[in-house]
Protein backbone atom coordinates (compact mmCIF):
# COMPACT_ATOMS: atom_id res chain seq x y z
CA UNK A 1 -1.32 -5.88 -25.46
CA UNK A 2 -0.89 -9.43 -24.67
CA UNK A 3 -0.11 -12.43 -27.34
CA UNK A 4 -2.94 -14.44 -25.51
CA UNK A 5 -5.09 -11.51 -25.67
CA UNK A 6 -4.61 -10.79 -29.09
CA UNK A 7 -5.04 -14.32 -29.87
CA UNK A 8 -8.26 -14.84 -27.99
CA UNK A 9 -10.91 -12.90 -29.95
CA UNK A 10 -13.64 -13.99 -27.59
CA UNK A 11 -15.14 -9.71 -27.38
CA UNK A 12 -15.89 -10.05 -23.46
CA UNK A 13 -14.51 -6.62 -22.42
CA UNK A 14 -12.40 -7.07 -18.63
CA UNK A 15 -11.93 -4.53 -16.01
CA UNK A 16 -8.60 -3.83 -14.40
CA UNK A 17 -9.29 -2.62 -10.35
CA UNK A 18 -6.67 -1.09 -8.81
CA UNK A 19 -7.16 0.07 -5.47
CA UNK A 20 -5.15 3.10 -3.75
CA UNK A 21 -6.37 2.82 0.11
CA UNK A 22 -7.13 6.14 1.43
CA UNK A 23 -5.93 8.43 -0.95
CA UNK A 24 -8.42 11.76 -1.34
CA UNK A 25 -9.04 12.77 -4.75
CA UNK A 26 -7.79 16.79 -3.58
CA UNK A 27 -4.45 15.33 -3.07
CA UNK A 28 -4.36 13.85 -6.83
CA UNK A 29 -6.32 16.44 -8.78
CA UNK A 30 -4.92 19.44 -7.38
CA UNK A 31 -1.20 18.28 -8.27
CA UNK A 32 -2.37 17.27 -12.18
CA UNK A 33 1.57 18.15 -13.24
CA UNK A 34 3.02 15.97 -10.39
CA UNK A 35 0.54 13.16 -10.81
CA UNK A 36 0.44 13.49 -14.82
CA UNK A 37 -1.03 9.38 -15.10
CA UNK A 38 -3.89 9.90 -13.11
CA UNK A 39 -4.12 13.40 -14.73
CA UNK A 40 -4.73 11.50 -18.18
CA UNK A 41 -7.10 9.24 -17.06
CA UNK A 42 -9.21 12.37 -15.77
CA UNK A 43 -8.66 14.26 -18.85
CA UNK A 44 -9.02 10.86 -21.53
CA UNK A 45 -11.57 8.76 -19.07
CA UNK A 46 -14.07 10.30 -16.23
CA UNK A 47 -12.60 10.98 -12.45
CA UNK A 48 -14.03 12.70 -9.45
CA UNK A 49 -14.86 12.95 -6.09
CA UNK A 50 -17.08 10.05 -4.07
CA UNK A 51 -18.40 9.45 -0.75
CA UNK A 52 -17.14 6.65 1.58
CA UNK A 53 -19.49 4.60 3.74
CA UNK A 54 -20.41 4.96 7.58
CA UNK A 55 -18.62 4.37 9.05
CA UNK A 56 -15.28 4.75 7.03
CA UNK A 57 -12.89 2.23 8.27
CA UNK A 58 -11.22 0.22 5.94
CA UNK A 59 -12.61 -3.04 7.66
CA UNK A 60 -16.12 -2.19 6.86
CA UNK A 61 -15.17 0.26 3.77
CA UNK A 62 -13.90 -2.68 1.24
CA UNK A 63 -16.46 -5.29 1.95
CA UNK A 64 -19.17 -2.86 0.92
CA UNK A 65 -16.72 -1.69 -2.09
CA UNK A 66 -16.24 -5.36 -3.38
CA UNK A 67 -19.99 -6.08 -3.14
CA UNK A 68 -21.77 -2.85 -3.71
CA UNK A 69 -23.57 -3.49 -0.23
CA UNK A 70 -24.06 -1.53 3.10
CA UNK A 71 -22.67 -3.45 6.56
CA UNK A 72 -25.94 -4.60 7.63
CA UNK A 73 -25.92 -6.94 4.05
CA UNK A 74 -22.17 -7.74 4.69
CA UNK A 75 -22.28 -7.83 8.37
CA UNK A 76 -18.60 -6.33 8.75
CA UNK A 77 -19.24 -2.91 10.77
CA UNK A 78 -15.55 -2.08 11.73
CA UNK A 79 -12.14 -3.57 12.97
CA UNK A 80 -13.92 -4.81 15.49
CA UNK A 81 -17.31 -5.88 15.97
CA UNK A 82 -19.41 -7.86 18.67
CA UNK A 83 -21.57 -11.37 18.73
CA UNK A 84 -25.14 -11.29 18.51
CA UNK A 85 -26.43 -11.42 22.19
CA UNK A 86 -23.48 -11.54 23.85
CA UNK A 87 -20.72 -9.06 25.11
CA UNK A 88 -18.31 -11.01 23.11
CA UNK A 89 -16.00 -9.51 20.44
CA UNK A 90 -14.49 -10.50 17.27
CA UNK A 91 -11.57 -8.98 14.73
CA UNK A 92 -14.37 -9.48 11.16
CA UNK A 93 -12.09 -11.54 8.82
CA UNK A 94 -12.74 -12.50 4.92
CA UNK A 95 -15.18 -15.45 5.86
CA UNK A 96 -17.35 -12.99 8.17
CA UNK A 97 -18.56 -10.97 5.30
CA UNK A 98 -21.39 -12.20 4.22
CA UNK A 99 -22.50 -10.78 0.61
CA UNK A 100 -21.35 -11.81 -2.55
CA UNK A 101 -17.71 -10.13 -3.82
CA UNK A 102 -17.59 -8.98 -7.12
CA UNK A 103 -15.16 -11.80 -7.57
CA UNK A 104 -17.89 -14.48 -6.69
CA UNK A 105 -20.21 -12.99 -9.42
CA UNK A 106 -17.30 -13.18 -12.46
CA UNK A 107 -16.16 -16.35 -11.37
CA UNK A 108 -20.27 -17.95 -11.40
CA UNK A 109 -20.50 -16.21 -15.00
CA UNK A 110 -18.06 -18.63 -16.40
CA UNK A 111 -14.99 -15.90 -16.06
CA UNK A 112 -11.68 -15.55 -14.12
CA UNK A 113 -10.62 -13.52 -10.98
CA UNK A 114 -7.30 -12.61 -10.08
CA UNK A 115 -7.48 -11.01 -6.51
CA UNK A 116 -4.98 -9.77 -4.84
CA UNK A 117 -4.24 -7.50 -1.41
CA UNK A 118 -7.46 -6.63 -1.04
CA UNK A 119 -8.35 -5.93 3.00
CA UNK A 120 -10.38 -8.19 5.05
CA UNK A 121 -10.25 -11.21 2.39
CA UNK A 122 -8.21 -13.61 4.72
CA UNK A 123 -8.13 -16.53 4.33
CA UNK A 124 -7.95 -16.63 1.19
CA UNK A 125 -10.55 -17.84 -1.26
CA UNK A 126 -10.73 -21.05 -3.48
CA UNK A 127 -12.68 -20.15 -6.04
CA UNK A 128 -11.09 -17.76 -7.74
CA UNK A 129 -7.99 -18.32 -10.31
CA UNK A 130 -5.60 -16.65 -8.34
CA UNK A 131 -5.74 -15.09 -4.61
CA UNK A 132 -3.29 -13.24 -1.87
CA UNK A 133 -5.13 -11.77 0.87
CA UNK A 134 -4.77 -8.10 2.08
CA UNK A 135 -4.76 -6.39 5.90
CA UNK A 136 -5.81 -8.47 8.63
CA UNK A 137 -3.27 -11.29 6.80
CA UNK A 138 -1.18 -13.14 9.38
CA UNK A 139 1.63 -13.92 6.62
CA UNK A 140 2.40 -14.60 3.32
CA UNK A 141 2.79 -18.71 3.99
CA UNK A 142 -1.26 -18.99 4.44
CA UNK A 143 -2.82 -16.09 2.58
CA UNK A 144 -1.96 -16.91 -0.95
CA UNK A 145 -3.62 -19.44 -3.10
CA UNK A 146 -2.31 -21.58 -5.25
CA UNK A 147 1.08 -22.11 -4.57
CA UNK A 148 2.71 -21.36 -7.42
CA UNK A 149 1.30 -17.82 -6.36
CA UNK A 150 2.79 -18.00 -2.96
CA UNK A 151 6.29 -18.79 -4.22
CA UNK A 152 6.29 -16.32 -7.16
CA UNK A 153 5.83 -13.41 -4.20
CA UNK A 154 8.10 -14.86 -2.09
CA UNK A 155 10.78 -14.76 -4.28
CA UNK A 156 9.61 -11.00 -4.49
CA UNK A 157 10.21 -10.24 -0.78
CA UNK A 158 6.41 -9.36 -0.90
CA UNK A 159 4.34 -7.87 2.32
CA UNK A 160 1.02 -7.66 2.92
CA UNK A 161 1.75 -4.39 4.89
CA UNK A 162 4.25 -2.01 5.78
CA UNK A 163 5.30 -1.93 9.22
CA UNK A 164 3.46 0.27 10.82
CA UNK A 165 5.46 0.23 13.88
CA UNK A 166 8.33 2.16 12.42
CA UNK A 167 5.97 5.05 11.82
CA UNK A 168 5.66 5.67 14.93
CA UNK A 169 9.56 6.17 15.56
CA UNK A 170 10.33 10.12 15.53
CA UNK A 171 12.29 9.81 12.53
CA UNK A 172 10.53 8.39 9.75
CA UNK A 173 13.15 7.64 6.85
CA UNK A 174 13.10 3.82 8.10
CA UNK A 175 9.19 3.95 8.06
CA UNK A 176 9.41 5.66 4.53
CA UNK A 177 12.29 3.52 2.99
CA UNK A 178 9.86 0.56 3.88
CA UNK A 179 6.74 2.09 2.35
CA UNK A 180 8.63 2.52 -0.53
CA UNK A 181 9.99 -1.17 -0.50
CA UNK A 182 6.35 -2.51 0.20
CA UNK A 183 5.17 -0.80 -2.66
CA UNK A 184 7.99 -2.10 -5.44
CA UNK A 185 7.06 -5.43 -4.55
CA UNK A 186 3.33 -4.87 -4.94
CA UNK A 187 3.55 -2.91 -8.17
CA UNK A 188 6.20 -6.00 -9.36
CA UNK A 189 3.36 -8.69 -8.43
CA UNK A 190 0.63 -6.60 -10.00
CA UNK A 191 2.95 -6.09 -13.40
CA UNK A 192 3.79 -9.84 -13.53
CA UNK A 193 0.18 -11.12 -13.22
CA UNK A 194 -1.32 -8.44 -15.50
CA UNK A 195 1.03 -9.52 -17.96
CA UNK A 196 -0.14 -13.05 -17.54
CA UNK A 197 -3.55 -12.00 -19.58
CA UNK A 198 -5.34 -14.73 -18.03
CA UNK A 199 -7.77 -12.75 -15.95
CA UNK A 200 -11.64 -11.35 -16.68
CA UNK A 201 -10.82 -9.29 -13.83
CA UNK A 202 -7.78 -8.07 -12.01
CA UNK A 203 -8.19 -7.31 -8.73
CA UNK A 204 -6.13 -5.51 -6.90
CA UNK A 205 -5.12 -2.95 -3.50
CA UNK A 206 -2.42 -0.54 -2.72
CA UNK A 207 -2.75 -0.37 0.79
CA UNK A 208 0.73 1.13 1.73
CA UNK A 209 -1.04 4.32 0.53
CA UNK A 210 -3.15 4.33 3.35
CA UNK A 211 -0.21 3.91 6.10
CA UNK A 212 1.69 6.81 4.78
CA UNK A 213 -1.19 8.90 5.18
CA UNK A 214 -1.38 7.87 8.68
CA UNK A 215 2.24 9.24 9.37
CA UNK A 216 2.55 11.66 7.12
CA UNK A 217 -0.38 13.83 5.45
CA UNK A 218 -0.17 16.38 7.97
CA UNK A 219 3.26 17.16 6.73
CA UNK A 220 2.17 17.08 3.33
CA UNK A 221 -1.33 19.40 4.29
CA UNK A 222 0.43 22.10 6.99
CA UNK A 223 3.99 22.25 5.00
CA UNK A 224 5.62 19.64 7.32
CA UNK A 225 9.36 17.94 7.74
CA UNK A 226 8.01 15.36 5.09
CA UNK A 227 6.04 17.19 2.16
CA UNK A 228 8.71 16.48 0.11
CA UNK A 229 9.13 12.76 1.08
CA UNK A 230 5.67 12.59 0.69
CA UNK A 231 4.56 13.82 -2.49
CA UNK A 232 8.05 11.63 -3.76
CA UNK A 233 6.22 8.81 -2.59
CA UNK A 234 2.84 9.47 -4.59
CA UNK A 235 5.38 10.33 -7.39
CA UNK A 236 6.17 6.65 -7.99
CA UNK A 237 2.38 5.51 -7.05
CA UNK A 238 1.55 7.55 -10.32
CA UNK A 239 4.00 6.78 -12.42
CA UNK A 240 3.06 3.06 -11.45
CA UNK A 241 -0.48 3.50 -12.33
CA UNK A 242 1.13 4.78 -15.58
CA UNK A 243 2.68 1.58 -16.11
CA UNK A 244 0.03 -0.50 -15.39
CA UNK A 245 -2.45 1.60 -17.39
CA UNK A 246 0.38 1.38 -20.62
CA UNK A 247 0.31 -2.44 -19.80
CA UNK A 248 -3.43 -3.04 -20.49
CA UNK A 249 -4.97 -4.57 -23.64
CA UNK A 250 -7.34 -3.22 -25.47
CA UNK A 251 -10.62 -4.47 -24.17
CA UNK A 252 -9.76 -3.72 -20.40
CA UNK A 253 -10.78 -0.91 -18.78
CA UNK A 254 -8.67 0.36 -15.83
CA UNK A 255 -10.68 1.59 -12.61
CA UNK A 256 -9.25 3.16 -9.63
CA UNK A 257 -10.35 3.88 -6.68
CA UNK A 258 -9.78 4.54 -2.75
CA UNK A 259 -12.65 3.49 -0.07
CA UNK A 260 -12.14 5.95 1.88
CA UNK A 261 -10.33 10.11 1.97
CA UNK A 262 -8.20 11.45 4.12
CA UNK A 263 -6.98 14.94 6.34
CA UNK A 264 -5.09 15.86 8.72
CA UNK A 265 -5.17 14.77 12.83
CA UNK A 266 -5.41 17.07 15.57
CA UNK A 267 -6.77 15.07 18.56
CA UNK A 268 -7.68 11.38 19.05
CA UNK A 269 -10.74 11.23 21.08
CA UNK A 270 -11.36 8.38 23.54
CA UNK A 271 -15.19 7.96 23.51
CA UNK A 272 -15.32 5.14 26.15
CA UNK A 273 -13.51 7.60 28.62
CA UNK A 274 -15.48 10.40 27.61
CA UNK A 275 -18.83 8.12 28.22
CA UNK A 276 -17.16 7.23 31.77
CA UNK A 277 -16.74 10.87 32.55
CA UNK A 278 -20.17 12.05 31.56
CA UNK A 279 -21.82 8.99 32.90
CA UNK A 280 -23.07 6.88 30.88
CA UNK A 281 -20.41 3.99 30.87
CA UNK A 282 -18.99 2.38 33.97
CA UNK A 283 -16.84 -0.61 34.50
CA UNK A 284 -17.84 -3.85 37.21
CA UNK A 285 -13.74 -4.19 37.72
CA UNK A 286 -10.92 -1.62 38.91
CA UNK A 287 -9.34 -3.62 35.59
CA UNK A 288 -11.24 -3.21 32.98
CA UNK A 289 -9.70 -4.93 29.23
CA UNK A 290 -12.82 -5.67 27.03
CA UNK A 291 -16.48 -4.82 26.70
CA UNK A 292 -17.61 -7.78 28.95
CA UNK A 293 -16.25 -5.47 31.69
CA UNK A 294 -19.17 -3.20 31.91
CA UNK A 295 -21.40 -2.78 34.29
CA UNK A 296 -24.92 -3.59 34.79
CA UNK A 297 -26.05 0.21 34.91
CA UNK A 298 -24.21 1.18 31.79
CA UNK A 299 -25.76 3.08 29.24
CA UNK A 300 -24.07 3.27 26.24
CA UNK A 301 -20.78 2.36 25.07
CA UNK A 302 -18.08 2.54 21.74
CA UNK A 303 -16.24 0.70 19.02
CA UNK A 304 -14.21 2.52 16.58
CA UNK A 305 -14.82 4.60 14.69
CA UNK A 306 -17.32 5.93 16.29
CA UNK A 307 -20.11 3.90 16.84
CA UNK A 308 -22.08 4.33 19.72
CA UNK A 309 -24.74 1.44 21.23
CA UNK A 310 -26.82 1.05 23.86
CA UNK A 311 -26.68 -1.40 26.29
CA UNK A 312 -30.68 -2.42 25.36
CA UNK A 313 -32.63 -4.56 26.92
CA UNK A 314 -33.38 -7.50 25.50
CA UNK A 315 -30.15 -7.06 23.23
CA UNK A 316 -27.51 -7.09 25.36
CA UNK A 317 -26.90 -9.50 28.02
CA UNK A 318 -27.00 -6.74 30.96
CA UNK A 319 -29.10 -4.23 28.95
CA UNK A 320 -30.44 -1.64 31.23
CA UNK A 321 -32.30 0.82 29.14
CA UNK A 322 -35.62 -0.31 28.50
CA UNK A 323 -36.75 -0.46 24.80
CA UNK A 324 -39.63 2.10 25.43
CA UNK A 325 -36.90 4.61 25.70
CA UNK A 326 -34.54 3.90 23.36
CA UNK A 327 -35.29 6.44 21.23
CA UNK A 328 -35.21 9.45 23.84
CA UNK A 329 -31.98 7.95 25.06
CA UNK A 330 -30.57 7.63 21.61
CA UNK A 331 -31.78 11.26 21.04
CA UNK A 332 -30.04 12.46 24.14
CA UNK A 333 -26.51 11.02 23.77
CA UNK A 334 -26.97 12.22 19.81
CA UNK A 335 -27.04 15.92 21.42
CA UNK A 336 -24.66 15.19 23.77
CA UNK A 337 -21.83 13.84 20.81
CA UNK A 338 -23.16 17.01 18.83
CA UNK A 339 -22.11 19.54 21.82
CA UNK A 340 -18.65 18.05 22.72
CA UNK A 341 -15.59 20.78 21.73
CA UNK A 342 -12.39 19.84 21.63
CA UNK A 343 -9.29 21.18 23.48
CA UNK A 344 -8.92 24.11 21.20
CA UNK A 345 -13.04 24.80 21.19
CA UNK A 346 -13.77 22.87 18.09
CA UNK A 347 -16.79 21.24 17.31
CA UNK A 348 -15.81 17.60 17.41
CA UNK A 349 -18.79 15.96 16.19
CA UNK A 350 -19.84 16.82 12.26
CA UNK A 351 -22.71 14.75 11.72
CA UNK A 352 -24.66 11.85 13.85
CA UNK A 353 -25.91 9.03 11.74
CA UNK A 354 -28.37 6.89 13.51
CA UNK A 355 -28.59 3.23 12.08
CA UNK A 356 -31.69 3.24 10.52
CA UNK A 357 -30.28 6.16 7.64
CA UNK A 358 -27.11 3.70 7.17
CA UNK A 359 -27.74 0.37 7.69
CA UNK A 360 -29.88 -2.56 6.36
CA UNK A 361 -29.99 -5.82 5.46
CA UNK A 362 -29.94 -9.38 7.57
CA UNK A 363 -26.88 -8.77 9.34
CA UNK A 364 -28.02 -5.94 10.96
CA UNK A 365 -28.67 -6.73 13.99
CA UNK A 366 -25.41 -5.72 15.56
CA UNK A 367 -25.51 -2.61 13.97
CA UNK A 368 -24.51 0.40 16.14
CA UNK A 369 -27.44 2.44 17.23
CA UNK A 370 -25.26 5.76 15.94
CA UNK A 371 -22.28 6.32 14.09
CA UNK A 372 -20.28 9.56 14.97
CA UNK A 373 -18.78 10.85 12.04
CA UNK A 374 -15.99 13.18 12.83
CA UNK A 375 -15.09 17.21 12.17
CA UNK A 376 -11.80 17.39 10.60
CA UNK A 377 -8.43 16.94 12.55
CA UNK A 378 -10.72 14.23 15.08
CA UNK A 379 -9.94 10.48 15.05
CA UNK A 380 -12.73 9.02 16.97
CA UNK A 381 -11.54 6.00 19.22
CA UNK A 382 -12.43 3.85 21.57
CA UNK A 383 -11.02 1.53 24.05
CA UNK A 384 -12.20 -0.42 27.72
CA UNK A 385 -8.90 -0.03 29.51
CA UNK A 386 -10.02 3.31 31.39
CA UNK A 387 -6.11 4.25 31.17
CA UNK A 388 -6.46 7.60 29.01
CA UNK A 389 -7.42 11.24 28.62
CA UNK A 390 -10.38 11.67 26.33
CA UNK A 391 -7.93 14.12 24.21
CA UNK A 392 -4.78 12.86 23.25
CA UNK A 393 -2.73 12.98 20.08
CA UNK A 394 0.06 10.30 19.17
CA UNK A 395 2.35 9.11 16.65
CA UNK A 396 -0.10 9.12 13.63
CA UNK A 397 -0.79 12.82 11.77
CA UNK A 398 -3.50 12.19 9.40
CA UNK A 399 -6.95 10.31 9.73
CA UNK A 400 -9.74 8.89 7.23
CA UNK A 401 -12.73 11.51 6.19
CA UNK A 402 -15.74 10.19 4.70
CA UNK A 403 -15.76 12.65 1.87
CA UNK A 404 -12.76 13.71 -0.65
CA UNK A 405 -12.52 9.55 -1.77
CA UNK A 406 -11.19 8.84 -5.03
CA UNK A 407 -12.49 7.31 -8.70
CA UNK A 408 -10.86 7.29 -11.68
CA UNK A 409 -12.58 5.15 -14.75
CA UNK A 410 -10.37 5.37 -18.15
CA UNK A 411 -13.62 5.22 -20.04
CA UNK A 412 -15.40 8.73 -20.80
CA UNK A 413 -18.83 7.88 -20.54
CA UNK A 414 -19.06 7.21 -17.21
CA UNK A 415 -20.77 9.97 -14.87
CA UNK A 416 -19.23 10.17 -11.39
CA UNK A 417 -21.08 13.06 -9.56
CA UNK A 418 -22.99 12.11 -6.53
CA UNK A 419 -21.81 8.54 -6.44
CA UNK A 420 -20.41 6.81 -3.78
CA UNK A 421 -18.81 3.13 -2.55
CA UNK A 422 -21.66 0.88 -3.03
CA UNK A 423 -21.62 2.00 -6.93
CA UNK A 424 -17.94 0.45 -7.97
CA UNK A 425 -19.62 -2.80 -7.85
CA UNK A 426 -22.14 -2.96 -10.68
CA UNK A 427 -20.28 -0.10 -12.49
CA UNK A 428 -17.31 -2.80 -12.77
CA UNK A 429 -20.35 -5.85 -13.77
CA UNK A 430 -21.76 -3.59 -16.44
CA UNK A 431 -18.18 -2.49 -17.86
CA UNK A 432 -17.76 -6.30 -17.88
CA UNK A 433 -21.06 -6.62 -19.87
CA UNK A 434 -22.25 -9.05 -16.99
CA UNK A 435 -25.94 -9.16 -16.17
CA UNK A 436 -27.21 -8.84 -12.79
CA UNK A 437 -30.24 -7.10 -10.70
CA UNK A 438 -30.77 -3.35 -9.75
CA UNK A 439 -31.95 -4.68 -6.52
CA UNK A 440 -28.87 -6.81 -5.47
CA UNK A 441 -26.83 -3.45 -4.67
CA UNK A 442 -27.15 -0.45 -2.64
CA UNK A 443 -25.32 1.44 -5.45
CA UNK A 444 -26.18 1.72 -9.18
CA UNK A 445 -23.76 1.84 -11.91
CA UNK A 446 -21.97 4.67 -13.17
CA UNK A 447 -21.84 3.76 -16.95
């Protein structure tokens, strides 16, 4: 506990968010003697299993996290997403999404934020106490705010990200050596403005979590070369959620959390060749490079991660299926996702998700008309180059899932089954006694 906290007696209870991208909640609670910190905050607090979002990408996973609303309220549907009307496409950034953060809401009640590495908050915000950005960062220099904040990390030889790059080498010690180096400096950042005891709410993302599973969970799931580097790795990500936990006053309660699980990769699948092959895309150049490259006849194309449109009339610029058949279309290309098998027979298709069941709000109208959401060992892609196989596999070995996603609340009256994403949100407002309306979130709290 903190001399300022000690000394400030003012009985608003705070919330400490610590975010651990990607990790699935099998990895942590079936290895309670390796992981003994998050093991104690199951056995003291309440932990368990949640469901992502569709689709879940981080890009459109921690938008709805930090607000406790579906894409079509924040209007940020993927890593990529398109223009209203137009074939134009944008990369969403922090200004794009367009519902309140839970950050917004503490700062308007008269309380302080400190925010830091969460995804898809670039640039960074002004009206919060304290602010780095996460993923989708160009640099240090312009995603920290103030700048006392930027200097403290860069005297800390802090990264938004790990390079992903050297995960794709064959060898991955220089990929893991810098996981392990990105992570130090976050954990050191995190410890330093914890300490500072100035917050209502700490904010905050391990993202380098994420990565790692992207080279490495299939060696950790099938026995591979790097189980042992791997499970070393979520060693220290305990034991630092240990030492955070330890560091915590009295009236903050510690929630953790991924936005999305993970499993192993088998095959990506590219959808935009596959809709070539079968028919339903085609290209007006020998070159094609972006989704303005379509034809006039097209009938559907994809963004990752899976999500499928049509190319409507009315909605598109070229549309040519009229909206009197949109849902037998629809329909069709639902059965035909449904039937595809993989290389080794598989079922590659769990579940189809058309928009209506997933999205709403008054950004949805560039919602995808279906969201594929993968078997296990599939990584659902897209692309408008026309340059690849529809199965291919590559440097990464593990993939998100929608399922197996992670909470962990170090309070024991909170009740986790059946919850998903859009419930962190006003779980964290009511833990922070803060009043708001049932109808502002897609989620309900937890408490």
């Amino acid at each position: 506990m903190g001399l300022f906290d000690r000394l400030r007696g003012d009985g608003d209870p705070r919330v400490a968010f610590i975010g651990v991208d990607g990790v699935p909640f099998s990895l942590l609670s079936e290895h309670e003697a390796q992981f003994p910190n998050f093991a104690a905050i199951a056995e003291e607090g309440s932990a368990g299993e949640i469901s992502s979002i569709v689709p879940p990408e981080s890009s459109a996973c921690w938008p709805a996290l930090t607000t406790g609303s579906n894409p079509g309220e924040t209007g940020v549907y993927g890593f990529q997403d398109r223009e209203v009307g137009t074939y134009d496409t944008y990369v969403p950034m922090g200004n794009e999404v367009q519902a309140d953060r839970i950050w917004d809401r503490v700062q308007e009640a008269g309380r302080r934020a400190t925010v830091m590495n969460v995804p898809v908050t670039f640039p960074p915000q002004r009206n919060v106490q304290r602010m780095v950005s996460g993923f989708l960062s160009p640099g240090l220099e312009k995603a920290a705010y103030p700048d006392d904040l930027r200097e403290y990390l860069e005297g800390l030889d802090y990264r938004i990200d790990v390079n992903p790059k050297l995960g794709h080498e064959e060898d991955k010690a220089d990929f893991i050596e810098d996981a392990h180096a990105t992570l130090d400096a976050r954990f050191e950042a995190f410890e330093h403005y914890i300490a500072e005891d100035d917050w209502d709410l700490f904010f905050g993302v391990f993202m380098t979590t994420d990565r790692v599973n992207h080279f490495l969970f299939e060696d950790y799931e099938r026995d591979g070369e790097y189980k042992a580097e791997f499970l070393e790795f979520y060693q220290k990500v305990d034991d630092y959620i240990g030492r955070l936990r330890e560091a915590m006053a009295d009236d903050v309660t510690m929630v953790v959390a991924s936005d999305h699980g993970f499993t192993s990769l088998d095959y990506e699948v590219h959808f935009n060749e596959w809709l070539r092959e079968e028919g339903w895309l085609s290209f007006s150049t020998d070159d094609p490079s972006e989704l303005g490259d379509i034809s006039d006849d097209t009938t559907a194309y994809s963004f990752i991660p899976g999500r499928f449109y049509l190319n409507l009339e009315g909605r598109e610029p070229r549309g040519s299926v009229p909206e009197e058949e949109y849902d037998d279309v629809r329909d069709e290309l639902a059965d035909a996702l449904l039937d595809l098998e993989g290389p080794d027979g598989r079922q590659v298709v769990d579940r189809v998700v058309p928009k209506e069941e997933a999205f709403r709000g008054d950004h949805d109208d560039i919602a995808p008309d279906l969201v594929a959401i993968p078997a296990k060992g599939f990584d659902l892609k897209s692309g408008f180059k026309a340059d690849s196989d529809v199965f291919t596999s590559g440097p990464r070995n593990g993939m998100h899932s929608f399922d197996d996603t992670s909470l962990y609340v170090d309070r024991p009256d909170v009740t986790i089954d059946d919850a998903d994403l859009f419930d962190i949100a006003p779980t964290i407002l009511d833990l922070m006694d803060l009043e708001y309306s049932r109808s502002e979130f897609d989620g309900a709290s937890l408490v």
